[in-house]
C-alpha atoms as a PDB file:
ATOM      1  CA  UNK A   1       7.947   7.787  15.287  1.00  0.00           C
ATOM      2  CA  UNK A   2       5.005   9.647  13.753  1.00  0.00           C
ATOM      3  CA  UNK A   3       5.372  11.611  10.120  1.00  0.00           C
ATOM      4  CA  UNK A   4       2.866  13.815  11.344  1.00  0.00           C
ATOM      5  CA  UNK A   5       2.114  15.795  14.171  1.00  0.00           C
ATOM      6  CA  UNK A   6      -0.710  18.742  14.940  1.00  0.00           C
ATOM      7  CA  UNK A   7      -0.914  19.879  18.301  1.00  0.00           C
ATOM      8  CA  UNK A   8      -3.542  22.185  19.476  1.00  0.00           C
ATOM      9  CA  UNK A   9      -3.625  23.823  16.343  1.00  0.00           C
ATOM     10  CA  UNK A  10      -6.175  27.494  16.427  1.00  0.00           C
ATOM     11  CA  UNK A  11      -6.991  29.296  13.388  1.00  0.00           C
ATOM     12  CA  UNK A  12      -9.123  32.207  13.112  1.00  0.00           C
ATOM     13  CA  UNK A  13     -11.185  33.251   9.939  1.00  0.00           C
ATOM     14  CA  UNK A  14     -13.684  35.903   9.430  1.00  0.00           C
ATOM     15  CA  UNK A  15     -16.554  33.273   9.428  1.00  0.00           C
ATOM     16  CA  UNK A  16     -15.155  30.093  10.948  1.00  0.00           C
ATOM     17  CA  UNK A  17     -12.338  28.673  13.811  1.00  0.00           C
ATOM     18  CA  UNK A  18     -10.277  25.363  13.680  1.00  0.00           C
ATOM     19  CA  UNK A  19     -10.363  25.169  17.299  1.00  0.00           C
ATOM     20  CA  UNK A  20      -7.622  22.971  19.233  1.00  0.00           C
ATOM     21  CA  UNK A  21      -6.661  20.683  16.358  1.00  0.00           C
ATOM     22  CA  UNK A  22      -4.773  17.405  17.127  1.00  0.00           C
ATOM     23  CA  UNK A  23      -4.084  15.253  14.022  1.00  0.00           C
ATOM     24  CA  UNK A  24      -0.984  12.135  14.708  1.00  0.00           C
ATOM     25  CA  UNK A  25      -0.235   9.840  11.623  1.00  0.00           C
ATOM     26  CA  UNK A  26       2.451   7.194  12.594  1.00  0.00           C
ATOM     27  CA  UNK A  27       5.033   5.859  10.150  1.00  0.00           C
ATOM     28  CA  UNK A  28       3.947   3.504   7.696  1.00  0.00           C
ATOM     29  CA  UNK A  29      -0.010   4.539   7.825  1.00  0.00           C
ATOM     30  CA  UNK A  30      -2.921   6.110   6.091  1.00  0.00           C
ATOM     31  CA  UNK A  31      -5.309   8.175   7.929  1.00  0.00           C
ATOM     32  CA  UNK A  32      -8.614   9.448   6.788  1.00  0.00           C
ATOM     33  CA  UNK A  33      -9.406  12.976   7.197  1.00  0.00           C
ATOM     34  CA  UNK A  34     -13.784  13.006   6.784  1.00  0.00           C
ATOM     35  CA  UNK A  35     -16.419  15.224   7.544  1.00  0.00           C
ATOM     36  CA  UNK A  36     -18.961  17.797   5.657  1.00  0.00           C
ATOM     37  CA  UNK A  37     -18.308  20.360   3.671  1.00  0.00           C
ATOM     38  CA  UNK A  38     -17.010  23.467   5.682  1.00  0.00           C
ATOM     39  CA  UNK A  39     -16.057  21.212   8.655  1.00  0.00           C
ATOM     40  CA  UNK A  40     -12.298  22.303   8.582  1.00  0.00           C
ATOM     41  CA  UNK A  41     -10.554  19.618   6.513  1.00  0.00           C
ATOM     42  CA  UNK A  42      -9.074  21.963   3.755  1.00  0.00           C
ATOM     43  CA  UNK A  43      -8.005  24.835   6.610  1.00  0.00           C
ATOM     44  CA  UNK A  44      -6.331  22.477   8.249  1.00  0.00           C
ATOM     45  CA  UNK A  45      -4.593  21.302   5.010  1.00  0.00           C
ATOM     46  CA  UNK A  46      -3.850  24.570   4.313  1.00  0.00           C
ATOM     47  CA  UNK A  47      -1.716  25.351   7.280  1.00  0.00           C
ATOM     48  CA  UNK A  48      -0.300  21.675   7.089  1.00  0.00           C
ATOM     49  CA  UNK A  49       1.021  22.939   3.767  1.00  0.00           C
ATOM     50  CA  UNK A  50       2.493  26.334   5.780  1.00  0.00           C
ATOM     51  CA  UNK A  51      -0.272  28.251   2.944  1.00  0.00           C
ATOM     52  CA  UNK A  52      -1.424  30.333   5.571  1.00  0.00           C
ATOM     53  CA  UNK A  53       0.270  30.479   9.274  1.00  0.00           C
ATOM     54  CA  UNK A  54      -1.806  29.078  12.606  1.00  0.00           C
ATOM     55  CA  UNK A  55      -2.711  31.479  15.526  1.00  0.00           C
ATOM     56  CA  UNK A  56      -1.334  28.703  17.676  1.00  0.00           C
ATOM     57  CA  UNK A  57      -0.286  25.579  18.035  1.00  0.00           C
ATOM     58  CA  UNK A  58       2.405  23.379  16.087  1.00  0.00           C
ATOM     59  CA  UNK A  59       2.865  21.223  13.464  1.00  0.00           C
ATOM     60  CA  UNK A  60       5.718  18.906  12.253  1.00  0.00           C
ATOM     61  CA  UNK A  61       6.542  16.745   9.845  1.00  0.00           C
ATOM     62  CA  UNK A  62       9.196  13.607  10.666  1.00  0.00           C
ATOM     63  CA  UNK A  63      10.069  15.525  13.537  1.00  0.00           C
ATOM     64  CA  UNK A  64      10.487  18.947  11.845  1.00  0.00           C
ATOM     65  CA  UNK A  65       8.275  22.316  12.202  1.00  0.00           C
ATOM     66  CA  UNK A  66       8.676  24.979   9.353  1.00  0.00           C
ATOM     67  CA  UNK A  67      10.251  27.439  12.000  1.00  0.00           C
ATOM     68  CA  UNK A  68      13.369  24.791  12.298  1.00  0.00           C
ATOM     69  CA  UNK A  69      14.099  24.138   8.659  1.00  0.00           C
ATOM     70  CA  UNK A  70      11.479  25.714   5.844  1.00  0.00           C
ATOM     71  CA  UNK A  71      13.190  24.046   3.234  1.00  0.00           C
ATOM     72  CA  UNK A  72      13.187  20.395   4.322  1.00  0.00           C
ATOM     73  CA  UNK A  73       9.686  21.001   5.635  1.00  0.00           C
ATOM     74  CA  UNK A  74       8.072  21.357   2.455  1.00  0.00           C
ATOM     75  CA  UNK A  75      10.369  19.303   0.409  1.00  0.00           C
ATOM     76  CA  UNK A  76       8.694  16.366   2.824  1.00  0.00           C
ATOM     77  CA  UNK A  77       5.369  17.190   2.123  1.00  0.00           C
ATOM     78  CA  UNK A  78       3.713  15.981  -1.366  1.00  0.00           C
ATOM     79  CA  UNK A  79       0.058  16.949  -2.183  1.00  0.00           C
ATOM     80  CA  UNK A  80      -2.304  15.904  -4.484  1.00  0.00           C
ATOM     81  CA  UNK A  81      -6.037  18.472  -4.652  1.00  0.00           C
ATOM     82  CA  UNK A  82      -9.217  17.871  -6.709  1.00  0.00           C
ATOM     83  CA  UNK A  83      -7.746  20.521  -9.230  1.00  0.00           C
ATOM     84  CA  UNK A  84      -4.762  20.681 -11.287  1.00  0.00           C
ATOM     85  CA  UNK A  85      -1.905  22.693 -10.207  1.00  0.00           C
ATOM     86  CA  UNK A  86       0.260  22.733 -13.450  1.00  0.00           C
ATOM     87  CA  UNK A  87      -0.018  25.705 -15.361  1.00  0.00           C
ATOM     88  CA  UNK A  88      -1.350  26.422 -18.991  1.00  0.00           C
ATOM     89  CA  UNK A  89       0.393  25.370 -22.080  1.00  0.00           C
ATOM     90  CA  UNK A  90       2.470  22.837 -20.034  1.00  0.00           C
ATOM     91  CA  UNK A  91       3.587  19.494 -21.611  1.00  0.00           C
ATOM     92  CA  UNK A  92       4.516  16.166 -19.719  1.00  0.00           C
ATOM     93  CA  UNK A  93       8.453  17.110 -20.625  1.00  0.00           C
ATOM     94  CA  UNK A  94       8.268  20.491 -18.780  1.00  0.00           C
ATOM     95  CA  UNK A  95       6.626  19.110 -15.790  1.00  0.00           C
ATOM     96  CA  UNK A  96       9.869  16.697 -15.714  1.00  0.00           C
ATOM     97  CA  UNK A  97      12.276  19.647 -16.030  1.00  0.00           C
ATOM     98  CA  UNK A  98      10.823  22.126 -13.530  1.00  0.00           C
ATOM     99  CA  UNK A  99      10.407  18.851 -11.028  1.00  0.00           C
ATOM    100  CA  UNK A 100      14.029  18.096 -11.883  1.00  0.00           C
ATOM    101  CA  UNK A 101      15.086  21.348 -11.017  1.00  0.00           C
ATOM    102  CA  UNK A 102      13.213  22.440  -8.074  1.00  0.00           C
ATOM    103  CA  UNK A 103      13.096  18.925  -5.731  1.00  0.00           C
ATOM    104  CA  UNK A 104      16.390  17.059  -5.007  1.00  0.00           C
ATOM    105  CA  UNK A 105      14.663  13.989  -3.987  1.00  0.00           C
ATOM    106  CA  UNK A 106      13.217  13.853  -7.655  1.00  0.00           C
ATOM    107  CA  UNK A 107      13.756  10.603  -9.265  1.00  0.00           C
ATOM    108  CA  UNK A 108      13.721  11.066 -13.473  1.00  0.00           C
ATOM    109  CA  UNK A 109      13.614   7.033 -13.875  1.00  0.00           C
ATOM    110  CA  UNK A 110      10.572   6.702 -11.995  1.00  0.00           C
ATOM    111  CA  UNK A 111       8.962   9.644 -13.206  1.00  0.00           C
ATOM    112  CA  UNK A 112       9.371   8.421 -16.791  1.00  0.00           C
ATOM    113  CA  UNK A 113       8.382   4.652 -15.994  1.00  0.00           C
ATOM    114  CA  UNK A 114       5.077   6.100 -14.271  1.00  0.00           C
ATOM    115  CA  UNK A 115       4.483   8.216 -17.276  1.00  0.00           C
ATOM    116  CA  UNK A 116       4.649   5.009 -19.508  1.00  0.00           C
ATOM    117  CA  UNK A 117       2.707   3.072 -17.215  1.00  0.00           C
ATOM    118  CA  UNK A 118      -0.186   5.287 -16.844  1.00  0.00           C
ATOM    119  CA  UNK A 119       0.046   5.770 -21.006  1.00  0.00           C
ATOM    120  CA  UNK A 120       0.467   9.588 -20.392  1.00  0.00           C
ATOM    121  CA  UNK A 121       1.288  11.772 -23.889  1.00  0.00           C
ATOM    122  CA  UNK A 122       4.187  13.392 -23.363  1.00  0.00           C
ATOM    123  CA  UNK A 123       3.841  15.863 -26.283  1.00  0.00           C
ATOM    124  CA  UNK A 124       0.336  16.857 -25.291  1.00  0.00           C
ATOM    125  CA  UNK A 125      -0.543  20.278 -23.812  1.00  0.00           C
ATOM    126  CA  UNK A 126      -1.909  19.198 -20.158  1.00  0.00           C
ATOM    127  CA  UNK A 127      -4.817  21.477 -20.495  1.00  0.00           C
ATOM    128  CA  UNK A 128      -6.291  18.955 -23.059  1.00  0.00           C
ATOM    129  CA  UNK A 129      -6.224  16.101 -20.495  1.00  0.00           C
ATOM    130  CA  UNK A 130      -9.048  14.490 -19.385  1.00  0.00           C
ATOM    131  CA  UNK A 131      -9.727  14.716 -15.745  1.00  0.00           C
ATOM    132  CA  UNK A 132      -8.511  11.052 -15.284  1.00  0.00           C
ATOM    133  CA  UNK A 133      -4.965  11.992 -17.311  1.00  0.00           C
ATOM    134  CA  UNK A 134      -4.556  15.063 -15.145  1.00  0.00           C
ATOM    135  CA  UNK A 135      -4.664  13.113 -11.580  1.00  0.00           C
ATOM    136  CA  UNK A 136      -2.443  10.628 -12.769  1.00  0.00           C
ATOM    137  CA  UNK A 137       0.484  13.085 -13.839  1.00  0.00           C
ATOM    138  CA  UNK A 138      -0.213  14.927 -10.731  1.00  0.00           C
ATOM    139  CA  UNK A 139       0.180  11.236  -8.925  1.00  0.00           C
ATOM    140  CA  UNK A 140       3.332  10.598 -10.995  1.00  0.00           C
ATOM    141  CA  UNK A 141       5.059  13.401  -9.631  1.00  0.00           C
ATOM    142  CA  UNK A 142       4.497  12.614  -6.164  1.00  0.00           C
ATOM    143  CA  UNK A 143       5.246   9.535  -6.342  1.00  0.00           C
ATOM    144  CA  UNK A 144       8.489  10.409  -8.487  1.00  0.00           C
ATOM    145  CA  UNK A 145      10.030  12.445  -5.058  1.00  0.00           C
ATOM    146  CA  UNK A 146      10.676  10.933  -1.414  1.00  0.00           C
ATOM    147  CA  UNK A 147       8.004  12.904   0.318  1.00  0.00           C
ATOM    148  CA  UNK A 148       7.259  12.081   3.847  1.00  0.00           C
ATOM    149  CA  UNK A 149       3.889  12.833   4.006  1.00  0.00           C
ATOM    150  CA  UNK A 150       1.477  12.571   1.079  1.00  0.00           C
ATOM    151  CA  UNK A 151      -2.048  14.966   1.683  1.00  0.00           C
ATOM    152  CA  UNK A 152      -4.538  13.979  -0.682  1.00  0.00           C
ATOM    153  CA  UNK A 153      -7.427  16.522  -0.276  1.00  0.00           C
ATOM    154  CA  UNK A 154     -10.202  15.346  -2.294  1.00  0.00           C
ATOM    155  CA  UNK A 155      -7.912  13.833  -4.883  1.00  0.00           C
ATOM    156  CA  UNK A 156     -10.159  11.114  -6.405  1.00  0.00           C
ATOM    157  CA  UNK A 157     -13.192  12.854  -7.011  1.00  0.00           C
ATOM    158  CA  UNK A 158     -14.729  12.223 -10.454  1.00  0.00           C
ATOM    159  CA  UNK A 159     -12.772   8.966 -11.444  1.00  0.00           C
ATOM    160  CA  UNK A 160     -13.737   6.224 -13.028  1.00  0.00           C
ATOM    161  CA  UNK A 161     -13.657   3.299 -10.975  1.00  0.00           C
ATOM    162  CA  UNK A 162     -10.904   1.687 -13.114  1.00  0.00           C
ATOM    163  CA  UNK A 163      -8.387   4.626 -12.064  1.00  0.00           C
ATOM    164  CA  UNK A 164      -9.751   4.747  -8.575  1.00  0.00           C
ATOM    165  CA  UNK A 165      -9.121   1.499  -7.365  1.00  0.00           C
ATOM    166  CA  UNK A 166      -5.624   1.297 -10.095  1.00  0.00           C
ATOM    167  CA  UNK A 167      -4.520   4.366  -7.503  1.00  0.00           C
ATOM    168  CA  UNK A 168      -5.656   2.877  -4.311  1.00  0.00           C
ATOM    169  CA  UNK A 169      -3.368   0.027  -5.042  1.00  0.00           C
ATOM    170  CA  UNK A 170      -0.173   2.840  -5.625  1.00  0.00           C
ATOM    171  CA  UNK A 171      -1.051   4.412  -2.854  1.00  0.00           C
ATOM    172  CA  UNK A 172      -0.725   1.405  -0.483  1.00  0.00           C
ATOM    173  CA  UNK A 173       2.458   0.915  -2.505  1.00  0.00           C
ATOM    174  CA  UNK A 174       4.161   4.225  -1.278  1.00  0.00           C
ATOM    175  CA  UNK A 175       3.652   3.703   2.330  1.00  0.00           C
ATOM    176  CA  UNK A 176       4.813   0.142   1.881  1.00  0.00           C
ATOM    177  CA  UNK A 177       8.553   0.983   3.380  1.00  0.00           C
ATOM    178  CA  UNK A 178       7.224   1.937   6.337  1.00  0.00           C
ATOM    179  CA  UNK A 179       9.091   5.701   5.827  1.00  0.00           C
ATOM    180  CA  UNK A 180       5.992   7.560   4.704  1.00  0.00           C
ATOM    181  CA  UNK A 181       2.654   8.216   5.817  1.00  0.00           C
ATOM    182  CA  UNK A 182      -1.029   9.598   3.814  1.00  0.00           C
ATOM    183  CA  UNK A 183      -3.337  12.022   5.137  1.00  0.00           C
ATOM    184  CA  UNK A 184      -6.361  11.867   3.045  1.00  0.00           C
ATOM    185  CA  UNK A 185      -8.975  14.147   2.918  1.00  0.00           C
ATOM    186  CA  UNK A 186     -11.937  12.886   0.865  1.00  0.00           C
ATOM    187  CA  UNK A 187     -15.862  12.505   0.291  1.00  0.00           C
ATOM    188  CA  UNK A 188     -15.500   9.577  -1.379  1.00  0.00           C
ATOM    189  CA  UNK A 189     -15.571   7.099   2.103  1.00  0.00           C
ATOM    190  CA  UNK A 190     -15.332   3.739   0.127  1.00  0.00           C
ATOM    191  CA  UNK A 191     -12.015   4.677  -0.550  1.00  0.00           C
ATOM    192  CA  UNK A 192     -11.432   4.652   3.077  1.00  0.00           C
ATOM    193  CA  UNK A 193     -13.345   1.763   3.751  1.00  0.00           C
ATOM    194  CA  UNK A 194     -10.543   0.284   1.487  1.00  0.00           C
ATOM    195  CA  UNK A 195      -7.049   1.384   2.690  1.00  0.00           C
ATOM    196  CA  UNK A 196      -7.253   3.659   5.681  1.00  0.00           C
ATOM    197  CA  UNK A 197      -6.177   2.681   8.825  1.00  0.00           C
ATOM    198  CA  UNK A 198      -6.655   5.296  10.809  1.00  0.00           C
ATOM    199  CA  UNK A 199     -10.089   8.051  10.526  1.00  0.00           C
ATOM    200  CA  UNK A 200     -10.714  11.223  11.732  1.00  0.00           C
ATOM    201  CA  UNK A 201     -13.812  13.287  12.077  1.00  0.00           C
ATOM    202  CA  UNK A 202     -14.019  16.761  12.073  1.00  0.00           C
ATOM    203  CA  UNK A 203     -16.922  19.199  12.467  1.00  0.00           C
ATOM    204  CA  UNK A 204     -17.375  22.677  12.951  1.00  0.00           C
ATOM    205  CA  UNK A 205     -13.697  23.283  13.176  1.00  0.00           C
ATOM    206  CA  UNK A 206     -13.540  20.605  15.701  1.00  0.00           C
ATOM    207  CA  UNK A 207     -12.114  17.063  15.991  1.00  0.00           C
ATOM    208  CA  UNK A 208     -14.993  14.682  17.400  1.00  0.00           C
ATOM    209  CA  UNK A 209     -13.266  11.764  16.810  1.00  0.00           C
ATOM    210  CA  UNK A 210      -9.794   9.822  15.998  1.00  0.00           C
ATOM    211  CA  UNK A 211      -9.546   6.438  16.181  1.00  0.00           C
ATOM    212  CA  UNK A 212      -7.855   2.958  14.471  1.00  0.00           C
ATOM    213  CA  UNK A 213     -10.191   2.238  11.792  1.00  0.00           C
ATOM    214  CA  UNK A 214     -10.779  -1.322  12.616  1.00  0.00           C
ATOM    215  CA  UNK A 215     -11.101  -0.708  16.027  1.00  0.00           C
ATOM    216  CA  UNK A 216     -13.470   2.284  15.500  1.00  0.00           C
ATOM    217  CA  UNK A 217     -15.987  -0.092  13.364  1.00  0.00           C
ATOM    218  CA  UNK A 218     -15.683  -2.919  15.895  1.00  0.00           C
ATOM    219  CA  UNK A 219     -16.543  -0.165  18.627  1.00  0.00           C
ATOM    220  CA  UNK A 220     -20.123   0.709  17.197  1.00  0.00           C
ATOM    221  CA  UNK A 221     -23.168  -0.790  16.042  1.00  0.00           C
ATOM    222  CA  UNK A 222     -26.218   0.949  14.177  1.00  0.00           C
ATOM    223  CA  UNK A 223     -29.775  -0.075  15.958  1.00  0.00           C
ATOM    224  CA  UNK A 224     -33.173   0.161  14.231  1.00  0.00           C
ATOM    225  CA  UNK A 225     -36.793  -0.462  15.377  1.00  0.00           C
ATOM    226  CA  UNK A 226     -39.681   1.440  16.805  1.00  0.00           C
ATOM    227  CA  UNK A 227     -38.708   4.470  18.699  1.00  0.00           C
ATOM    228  CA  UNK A 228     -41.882   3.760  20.757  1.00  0.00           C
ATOM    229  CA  UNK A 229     -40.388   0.905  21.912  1.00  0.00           C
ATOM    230  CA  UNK A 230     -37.539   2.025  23.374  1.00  0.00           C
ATOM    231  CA  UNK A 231     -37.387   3.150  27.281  1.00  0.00           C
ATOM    232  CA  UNK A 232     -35.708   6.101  28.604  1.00  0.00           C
ATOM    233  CA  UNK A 233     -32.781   4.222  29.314  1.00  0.00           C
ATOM    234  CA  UNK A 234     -32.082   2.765  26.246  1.00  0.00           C
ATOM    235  CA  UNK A 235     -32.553   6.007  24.839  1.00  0.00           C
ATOM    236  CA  UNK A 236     -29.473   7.439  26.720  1.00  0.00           C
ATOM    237  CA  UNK A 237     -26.942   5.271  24.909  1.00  0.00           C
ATOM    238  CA  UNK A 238     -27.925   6.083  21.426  1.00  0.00           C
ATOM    239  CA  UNK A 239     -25.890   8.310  19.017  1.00  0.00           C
ATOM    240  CA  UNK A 240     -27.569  10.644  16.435  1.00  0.00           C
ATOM    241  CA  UNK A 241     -31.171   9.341  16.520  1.00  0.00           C
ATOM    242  CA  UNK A 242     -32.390   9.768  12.768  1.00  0.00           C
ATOM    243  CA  UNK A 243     -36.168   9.317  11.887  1.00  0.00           C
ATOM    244  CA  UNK A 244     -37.178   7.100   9.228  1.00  0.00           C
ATOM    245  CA  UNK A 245     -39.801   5.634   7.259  1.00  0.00           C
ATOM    246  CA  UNK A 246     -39.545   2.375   9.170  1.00  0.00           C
ATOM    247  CA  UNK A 247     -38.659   3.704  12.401  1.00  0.00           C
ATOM    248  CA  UNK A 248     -35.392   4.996  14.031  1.00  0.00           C
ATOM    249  CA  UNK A 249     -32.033   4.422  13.458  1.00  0.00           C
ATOM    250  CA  UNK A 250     -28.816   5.351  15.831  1.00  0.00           C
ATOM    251  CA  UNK A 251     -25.479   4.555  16.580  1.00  0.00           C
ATOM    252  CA  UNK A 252     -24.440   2.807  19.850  1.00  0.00           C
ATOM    253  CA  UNK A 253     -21.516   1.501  21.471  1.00  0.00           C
ATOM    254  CA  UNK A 254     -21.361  -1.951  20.843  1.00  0.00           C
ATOM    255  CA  UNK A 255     -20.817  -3.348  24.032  1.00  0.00           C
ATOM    256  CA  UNK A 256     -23.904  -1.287  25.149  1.00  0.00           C
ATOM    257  CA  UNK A 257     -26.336  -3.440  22.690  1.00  0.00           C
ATOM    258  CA  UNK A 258     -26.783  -5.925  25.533  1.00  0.00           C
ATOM    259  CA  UNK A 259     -29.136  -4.006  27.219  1.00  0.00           C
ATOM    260  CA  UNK A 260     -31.809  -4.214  23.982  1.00  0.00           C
ATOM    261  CA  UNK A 261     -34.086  -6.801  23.153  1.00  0.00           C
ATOM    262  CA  UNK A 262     -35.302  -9.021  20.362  1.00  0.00           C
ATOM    263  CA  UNK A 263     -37.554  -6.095  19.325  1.00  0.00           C
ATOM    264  CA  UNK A 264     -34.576  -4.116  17.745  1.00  0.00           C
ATOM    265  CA  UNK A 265     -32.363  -4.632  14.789  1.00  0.00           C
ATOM    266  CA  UNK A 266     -28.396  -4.436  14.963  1.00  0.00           C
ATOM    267  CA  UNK A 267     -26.081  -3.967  11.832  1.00  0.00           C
ATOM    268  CA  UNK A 268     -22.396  -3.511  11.505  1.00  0.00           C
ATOM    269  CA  UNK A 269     -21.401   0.267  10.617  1.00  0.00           C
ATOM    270  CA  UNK A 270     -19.511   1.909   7.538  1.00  0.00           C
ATOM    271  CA  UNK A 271     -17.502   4.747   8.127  1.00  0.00           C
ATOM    272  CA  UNK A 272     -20.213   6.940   6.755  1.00  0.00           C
ATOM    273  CA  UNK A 273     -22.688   6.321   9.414  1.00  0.00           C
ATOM    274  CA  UNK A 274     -20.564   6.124  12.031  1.00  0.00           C
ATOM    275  CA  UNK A 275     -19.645   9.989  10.807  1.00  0.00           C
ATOM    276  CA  UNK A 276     -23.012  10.778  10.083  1.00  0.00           C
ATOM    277  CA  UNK A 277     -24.591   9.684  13.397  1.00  0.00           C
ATOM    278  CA  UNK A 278     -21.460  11.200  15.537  1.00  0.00           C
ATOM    279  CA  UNK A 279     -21.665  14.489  13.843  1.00  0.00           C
ATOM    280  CA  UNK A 280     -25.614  14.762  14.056  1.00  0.00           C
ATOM    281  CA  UNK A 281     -25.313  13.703  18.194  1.00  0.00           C
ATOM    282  CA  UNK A 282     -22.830  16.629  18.123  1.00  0.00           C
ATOM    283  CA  UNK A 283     -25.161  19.221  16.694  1.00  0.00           C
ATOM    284  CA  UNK A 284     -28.069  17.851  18.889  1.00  0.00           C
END
């Protein structure tokens, strides 16, 4: 069963359109959610998180869209942003009480043992956190409820790569039951290199591509060499031709590198430049 499912989702803005959205996330999974700034990631969030409502299309969570049960629907959702959400003048205690109070699944236990753990002050006024405090009590909480689906949207920015990879480790933790699932929005594509196994592009409001991670970077190959070399054949299979220094480089299929010779170069992909080189062929 998927945790999360966006079909043909529209939104209309003043200056910009999610058009036909289709986002799946299985049980058990983590899904990156990439592309440039102003491609759509954080409108889709937003409607994900029922902030604003869609023009058309649906969305559900384990099975449920906010129409059939408002309540359960956002008590399944846990989110994590690149700011944070608590208020001013907060301490680490009233975070536990409002939780306590406002999410059934909440789990006190946990919530203190996480708090220990990440050597949090509980006396301190959050607003005197450093950035690297502040994610990790906003990590605590989620990971103190039984949220279905976890949306990190940009979540890691500005760690220190202690915390970073001390979090990528929790967060392949909390799918490890196979109950819950992450959709995570980020710049940071290492991190995705690392634990995602799903990616998705978007662009311009658009998905351009959703695939199985490992089967996406098995799929390509990046080719380099003299542009001049190339005939108009083997022009037609490559992917966002980029102009460099050295030559050219592009994306191609991978089972199209057989028709190339010795003159060219061929290195496995990242995620980045299979992103970069998709969305550039889609502006072109």
């Amino acid at each position: 069963m998927n945790i999360l499912e966006v079909r043909n989702l529209n939104k209309t803005y003043k200056d910009f359109q999610l058009k036909d959205v289709n986002l799946t996330i299985p049980k058990g999974y983590i899904m990156g959610f990439v592309g440039q700034n102003g491609a759509g990631k954080t409108s889709t969030i937003n409607l994900i998180n029922h902030i604003c409502k869609c023009d058309s299309g649906s969305i559900k969570i384990d099975g449920i869209s906010y129409a059939d049960d408002p309540v359960r629907y956002k008590e399944s959702i846990a989110y994590v942003g690149d700011e944070c959400y608590f208020t001013k003048g907060l301490k680490v205690k009233n975070v536990k009480r409002t939780l306590k109070e406002f999410y059934p699944t909440f789990d006190s236990e946990k919530f203190d043992s996480l708090i220990e753990k990440y050597n949090l002050p509980i006396n301190k006024n959050i607003i005197n956190f450093s950035r690297g405090m502040k994610v990790k009590l906003m990590f605590a909480t989620v990971f103190s409820r039984d949220a279905k689906l976890l949306i990190l949207d940009e979540a890691t920015n500005g760690l220190d790569p202690v915390v970073r990879e001390e979090l990528m480790g929790e967060l392949q933790k909390y799918i490890e039951n196979g109950e819950r699932s992450i959709l995570f929005s980020t710049h940071v594509l290492s991190d995705l290199e690392e634990i995602a196994d799903y990616i998705t592009f978007i662009d311009n409001g658009r998905i351009i591509l959703q695939k199985p991670k490992d089967e996406m970077l098995e799929e390509y190959m990046i080719i380099k060499g003299d542009y001049g070399n190339l005939t108009e054949q083997q022009k037609k299979y490559l992917i966002g031709v980029e102009n460099k220094n050295y030559g050219f480089e592009a994306l191609i299929e991978s089972n199209n590198a057989q028709n190339f010779d010795g003159q060219f170069v061929f290195e496995k992909p990242n995620v980045s430049q299979i992103m970069l080189h998709t969305i550039k062929e889609g502006r072109m």
